[in-house]
N, C-alpha and C. Protein backbone atom coordinates (compact mmCIF):
# COMPACT_ATOMS: atom_id res chain seq x y z
N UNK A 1 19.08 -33.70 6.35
CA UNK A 1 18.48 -32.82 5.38
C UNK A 1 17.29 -32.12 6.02
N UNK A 2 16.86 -31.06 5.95
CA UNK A 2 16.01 -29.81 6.46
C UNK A 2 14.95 -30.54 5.74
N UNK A 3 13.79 -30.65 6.50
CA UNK A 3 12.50 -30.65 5.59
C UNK A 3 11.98 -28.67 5.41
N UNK A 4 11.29 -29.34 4.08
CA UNK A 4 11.28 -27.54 3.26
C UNK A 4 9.29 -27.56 3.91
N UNK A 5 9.58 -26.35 4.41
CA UNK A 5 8.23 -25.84 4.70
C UNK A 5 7.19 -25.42 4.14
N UNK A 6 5.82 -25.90 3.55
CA UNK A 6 5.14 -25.26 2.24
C UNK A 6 4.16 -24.41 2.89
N UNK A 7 4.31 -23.58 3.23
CA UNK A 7 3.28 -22.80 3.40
C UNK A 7 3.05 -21.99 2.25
N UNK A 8 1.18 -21.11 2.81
CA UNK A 8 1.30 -20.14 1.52
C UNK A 8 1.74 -19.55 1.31
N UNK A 9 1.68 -19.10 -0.36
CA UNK A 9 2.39 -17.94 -0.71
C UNK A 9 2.69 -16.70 -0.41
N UNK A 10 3.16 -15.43 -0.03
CA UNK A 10 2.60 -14.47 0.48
C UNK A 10 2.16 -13.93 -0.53
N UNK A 11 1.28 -12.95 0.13
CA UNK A 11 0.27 -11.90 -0.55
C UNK A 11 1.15 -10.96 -1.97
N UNK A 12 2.71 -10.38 -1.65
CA UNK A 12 3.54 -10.05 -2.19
C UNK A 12 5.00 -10.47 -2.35
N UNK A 13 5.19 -11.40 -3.45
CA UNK A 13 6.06 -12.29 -4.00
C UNK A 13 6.97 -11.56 -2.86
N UNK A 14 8.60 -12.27 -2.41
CA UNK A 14 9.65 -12.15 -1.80
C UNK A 14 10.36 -11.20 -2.72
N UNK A 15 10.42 -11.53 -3.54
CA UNK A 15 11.57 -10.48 -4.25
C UNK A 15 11.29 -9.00 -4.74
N UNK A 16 9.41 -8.95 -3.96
CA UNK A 16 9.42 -7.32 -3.92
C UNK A 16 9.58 -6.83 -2.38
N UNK A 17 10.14 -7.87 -1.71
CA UNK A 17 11.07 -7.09 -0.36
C UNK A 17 12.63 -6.13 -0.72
N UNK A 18 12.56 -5.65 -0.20
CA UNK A 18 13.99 -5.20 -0.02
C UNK A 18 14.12 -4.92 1.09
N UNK A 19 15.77 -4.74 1.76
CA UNK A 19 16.42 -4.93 2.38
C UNK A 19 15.86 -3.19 3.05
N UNK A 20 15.59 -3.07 4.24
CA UNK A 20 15.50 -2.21 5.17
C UNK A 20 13.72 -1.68 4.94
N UNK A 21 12.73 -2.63 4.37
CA UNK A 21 11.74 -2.67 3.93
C UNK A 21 11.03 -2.83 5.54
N UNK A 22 9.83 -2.65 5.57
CA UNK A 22 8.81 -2.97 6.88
C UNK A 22 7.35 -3.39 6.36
N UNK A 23 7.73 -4.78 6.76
CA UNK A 23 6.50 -5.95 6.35
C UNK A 23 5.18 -5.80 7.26
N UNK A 24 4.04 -5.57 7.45
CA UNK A 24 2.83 -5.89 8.59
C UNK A 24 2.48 -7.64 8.03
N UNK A 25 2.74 -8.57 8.74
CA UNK A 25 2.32 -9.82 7.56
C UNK A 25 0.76 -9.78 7.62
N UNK A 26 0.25 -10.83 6.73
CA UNK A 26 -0.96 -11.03 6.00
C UNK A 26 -1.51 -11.61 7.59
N UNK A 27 -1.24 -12.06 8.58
CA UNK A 27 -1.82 -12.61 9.96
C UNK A 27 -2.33 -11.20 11.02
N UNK A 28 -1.23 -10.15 10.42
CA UNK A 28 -1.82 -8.97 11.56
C UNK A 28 -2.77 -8.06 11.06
N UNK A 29 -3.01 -6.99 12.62
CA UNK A 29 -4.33 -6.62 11.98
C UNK A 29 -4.03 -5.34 13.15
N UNK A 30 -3.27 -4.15 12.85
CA UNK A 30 -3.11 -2.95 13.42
C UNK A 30 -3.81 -1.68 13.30
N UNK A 31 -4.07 -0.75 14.38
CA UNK A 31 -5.12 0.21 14.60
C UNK A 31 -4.58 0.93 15.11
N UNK A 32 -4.51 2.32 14.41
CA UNK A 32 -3.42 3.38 15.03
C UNK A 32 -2.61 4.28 13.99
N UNK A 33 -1.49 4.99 14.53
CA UNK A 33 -0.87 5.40 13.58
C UNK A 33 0.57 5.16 12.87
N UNK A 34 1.05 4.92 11.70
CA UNK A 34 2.30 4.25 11.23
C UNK A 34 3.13 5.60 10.81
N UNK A 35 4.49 5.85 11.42
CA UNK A 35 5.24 6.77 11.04
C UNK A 35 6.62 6.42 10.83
N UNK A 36 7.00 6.64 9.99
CA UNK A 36 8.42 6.35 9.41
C UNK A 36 9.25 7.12 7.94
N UNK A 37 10.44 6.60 8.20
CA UNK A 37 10.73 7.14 6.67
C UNK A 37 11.56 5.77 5.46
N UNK A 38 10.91 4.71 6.15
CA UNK A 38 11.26 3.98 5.30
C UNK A 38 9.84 3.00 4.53
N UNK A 39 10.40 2.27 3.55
CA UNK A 39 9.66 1.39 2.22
C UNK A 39 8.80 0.72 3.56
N UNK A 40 7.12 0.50 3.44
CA UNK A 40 6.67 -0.67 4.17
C UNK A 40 5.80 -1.52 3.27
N UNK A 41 4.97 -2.72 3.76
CA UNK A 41 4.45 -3.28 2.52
C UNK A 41 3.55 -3.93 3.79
N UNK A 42 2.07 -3.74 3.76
CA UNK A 42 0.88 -3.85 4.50
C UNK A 42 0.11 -5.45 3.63
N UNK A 43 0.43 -6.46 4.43
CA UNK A 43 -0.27 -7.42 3.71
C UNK A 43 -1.57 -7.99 4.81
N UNK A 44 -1.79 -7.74 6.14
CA UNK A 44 -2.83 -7.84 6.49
C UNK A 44 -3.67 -6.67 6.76
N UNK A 45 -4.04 -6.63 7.89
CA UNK A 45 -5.06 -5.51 8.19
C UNK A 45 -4.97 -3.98 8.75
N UNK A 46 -5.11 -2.52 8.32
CA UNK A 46 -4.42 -1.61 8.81
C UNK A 46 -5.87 -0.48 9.04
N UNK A 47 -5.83 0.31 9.92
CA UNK A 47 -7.07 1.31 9.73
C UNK A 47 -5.93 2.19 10.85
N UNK A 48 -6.12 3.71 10.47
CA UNK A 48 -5.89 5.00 11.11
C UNK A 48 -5.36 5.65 10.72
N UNK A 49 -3.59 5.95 10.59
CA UNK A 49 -3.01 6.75 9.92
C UNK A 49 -1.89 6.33 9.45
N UNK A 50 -1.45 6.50 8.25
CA UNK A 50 0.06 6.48 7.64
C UNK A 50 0.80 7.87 7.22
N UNK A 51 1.82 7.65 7.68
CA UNK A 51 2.86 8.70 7.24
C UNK A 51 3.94 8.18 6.99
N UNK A 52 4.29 8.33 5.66
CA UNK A 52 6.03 8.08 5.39
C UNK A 52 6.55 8.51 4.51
N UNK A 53 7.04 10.06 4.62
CA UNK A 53 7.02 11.02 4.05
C UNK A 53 7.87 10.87 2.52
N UNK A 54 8.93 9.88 3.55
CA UNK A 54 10.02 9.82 2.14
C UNK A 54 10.20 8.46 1.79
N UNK A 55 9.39 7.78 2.54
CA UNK A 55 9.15 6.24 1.95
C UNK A 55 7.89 5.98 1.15
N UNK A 56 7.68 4.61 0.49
CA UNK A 56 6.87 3.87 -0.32
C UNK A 56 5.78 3.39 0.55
N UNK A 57 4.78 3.08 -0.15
CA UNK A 57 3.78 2.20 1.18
C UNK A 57 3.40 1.06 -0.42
N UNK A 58 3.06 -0.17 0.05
CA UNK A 58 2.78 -1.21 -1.14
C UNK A 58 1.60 -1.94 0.43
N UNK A 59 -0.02 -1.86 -0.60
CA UNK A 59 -0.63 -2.48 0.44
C UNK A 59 -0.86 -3.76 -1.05
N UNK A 60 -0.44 -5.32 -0.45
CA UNK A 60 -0.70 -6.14 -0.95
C UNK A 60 -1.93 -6.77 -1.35
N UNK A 61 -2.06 -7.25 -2.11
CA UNK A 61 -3.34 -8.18 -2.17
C UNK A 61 -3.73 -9.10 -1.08
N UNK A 62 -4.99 -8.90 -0.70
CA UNK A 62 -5.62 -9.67 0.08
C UNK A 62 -5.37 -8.50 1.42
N UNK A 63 -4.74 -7.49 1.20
CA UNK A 63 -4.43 -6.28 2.64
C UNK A 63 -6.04 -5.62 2.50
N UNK A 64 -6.43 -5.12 3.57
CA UNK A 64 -7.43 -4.14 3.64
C UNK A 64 -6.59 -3.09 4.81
N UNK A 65 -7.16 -2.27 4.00
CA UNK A 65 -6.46 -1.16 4.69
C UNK A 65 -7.47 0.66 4.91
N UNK A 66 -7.64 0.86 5.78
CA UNK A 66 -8.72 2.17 6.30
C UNK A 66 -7.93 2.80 6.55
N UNK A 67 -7.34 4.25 5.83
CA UNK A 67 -6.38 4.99 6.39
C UNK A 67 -6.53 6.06 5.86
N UNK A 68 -5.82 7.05 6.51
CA UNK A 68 -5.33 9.17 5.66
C UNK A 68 -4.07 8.56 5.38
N UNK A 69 -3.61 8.17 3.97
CA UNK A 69 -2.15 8.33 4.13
C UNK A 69 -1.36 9.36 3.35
N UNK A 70 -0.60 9.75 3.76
CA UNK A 70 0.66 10.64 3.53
C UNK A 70 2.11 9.69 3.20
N UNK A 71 2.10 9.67 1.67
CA UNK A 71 3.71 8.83 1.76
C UNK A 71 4.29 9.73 0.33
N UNK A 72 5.49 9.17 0.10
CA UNK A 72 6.74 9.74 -1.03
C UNK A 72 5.60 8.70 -2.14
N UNK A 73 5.29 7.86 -2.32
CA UNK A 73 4.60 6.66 -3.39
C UNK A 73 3.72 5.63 -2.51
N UNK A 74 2.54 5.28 -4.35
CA UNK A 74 1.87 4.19 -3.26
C UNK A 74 1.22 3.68 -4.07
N UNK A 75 1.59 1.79 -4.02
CA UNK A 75 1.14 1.01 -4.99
C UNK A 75 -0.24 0.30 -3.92
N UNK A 76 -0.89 0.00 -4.43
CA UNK A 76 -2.12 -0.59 -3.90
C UNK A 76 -2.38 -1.97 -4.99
N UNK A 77 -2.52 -3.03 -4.41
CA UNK A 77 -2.61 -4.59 -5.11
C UNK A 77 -4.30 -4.76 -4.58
N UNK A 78 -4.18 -4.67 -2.96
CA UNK A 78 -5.62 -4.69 -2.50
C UNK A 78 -6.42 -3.74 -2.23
N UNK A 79 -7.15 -3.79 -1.05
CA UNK A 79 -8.29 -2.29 -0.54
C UNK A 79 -7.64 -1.38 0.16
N UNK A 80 -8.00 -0.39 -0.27
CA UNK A 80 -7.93 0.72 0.27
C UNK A 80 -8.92 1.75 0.65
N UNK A 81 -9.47 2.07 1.92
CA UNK A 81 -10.54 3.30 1.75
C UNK A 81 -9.81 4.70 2.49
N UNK A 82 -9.52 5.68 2.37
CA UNK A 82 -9.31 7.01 2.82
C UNK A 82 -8.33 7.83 1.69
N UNK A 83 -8.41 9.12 2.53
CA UNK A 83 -7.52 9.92 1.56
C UNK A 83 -6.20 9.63 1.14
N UNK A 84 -5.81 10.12 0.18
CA UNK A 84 -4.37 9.87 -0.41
C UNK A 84 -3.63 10.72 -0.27
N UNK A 85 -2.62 11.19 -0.05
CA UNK A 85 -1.16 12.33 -0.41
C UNK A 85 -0.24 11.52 -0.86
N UNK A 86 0.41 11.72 -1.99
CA UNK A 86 1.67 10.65 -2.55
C UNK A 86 2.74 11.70 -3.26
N UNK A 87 3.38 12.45 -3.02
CA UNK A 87 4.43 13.07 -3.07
C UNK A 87 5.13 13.23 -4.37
N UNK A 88 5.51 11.88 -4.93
CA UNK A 88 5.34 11.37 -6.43
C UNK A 88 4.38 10.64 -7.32
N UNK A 89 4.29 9.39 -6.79
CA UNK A 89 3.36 8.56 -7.40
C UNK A 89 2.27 7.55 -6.75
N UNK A 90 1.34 7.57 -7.83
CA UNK A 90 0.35 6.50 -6.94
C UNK A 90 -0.17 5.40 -7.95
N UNK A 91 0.13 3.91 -8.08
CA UNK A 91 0.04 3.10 -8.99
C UNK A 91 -1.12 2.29 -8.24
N UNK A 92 -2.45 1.98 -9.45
CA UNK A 92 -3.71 0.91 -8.81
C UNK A 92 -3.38 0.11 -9.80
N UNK A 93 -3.23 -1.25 -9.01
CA UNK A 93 -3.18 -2.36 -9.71
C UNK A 93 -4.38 -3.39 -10.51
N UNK A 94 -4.74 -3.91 -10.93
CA UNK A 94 -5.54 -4.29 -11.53
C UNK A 94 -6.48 -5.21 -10.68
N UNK A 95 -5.91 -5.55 -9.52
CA UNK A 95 -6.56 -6.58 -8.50
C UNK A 95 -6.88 -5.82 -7.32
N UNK A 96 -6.53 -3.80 -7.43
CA UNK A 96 -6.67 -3.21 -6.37
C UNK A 96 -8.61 -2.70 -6.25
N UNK A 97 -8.69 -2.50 -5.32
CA UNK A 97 -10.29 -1.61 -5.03
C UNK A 97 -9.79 -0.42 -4.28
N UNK A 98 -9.95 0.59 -4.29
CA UNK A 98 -10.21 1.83 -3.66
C UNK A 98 -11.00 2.73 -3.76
N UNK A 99 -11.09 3.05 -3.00
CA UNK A 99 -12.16 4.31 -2.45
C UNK A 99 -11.49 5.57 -1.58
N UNK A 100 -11.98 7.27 -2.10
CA UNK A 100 -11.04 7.69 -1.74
C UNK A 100 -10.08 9.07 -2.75
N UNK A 101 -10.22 9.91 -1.95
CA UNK A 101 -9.50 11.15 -2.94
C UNK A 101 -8.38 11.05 -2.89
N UNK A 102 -7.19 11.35 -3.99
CA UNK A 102 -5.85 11.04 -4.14
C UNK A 102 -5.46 12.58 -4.64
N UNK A 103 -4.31 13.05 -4.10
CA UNK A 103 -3.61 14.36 -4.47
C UNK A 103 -1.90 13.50 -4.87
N UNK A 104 -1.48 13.44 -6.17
CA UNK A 104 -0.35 13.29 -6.61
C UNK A 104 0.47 13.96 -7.76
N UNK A 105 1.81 13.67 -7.83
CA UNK A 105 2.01 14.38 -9.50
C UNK A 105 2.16 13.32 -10.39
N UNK A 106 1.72 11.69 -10.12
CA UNK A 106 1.37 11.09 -11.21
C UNK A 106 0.60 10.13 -10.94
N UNK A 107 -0.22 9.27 -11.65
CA UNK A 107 -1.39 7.97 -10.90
C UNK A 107 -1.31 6.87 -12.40
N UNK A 108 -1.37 6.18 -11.88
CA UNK A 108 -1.69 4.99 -13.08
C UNK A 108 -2.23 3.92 -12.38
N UNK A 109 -3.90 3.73 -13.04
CA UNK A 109 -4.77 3.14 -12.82
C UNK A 109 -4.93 1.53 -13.80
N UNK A 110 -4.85 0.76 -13.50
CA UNK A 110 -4.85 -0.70 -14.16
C UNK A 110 -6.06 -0.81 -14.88
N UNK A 111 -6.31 -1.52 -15.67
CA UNK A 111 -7.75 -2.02 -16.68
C UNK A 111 -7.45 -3.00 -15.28
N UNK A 112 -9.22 -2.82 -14.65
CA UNK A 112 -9.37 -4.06 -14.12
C UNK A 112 -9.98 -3.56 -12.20
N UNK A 113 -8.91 -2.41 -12.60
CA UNK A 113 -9.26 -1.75 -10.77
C UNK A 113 -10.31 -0.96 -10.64
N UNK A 114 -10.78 -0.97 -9.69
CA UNK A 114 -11.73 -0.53 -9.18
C UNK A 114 -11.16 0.77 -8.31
N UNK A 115 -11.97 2.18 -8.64
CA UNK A 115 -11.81 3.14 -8.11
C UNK A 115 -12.67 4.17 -8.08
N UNK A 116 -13.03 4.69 -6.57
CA UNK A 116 -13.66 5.78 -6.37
C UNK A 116 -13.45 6.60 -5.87
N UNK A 117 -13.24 7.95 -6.77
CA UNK A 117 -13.08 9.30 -5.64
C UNK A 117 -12.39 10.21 -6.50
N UNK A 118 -11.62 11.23 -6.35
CA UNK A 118 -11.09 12.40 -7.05
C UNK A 118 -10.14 12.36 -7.18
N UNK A 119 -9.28 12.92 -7.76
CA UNK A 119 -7.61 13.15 -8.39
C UNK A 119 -7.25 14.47 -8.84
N UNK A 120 -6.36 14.53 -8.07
CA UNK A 120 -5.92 15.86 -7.90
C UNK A 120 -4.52 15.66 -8.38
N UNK A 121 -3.84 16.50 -9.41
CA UNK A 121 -2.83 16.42 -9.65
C UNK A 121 -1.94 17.55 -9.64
N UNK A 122 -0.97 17.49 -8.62
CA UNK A 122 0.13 18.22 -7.76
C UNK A 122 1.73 18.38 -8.86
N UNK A 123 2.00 19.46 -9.24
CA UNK A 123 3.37 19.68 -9.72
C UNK A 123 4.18 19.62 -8.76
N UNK A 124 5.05 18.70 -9.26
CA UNK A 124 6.28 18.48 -8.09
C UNK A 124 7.35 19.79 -8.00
């Protein structure tokens, strides 16, 4: 019989992975720029640039993240400081902090989050 491994939880439950998704785990800590066109989900440390024009970005709780990003959507659980572009949508979670101007064509802000900066709202 396998002994079962308990480690912690991650930052963002398993079953908000999906399949062709791109994880940074909650241990790393990258500097630079991220380009792609697929879903990623930032649970440790990120500062420079994101682009993913036609993908999602989900920065988890407990993620800090320093960036310009450019994505299709973008849920934020943890920190965030730099500009926003979100194509469609940009959701702050109630456990998120940001700082930071956002240009989207929709935003929904949580009772609970913390947010600073401007909103600009873009017709799709």
């Amino acid at each position: 019989m396998a002994k079962e491994d308990h480690q912690s939880k991650p930052a963002v439950p398993d079953h908000f992975h999906r399949p062709g998704e791109t994880r940074l785990g909650s241990t790393l800590s990258f500097t630079g720029s991220l380009e792609g066109h697929e879903d990623t989900v930032i649970e440790g440390r990120f500062q420079g640039k994101i682009t993913l024009p036609s993908g999602s970005l989900t920065i988890a709780r407990g993620a800090k993240v320093e960036a310009e990003v450019q994505v299709r959507s973008l849920t934020v659980h943890g920190e965030l400081t730099g500009a926003v572009a979100a194509a469609e949508k940009v959701m702050i979670s109630e456990t998120a902090q940001m700082k930071g101007d956002i240009e989207t064509a929709k935003i929904s802000i949580s009772n609970g989050a913390r947010f600073k900066g401007g909103i600009k709202i873009q017709k799709g």
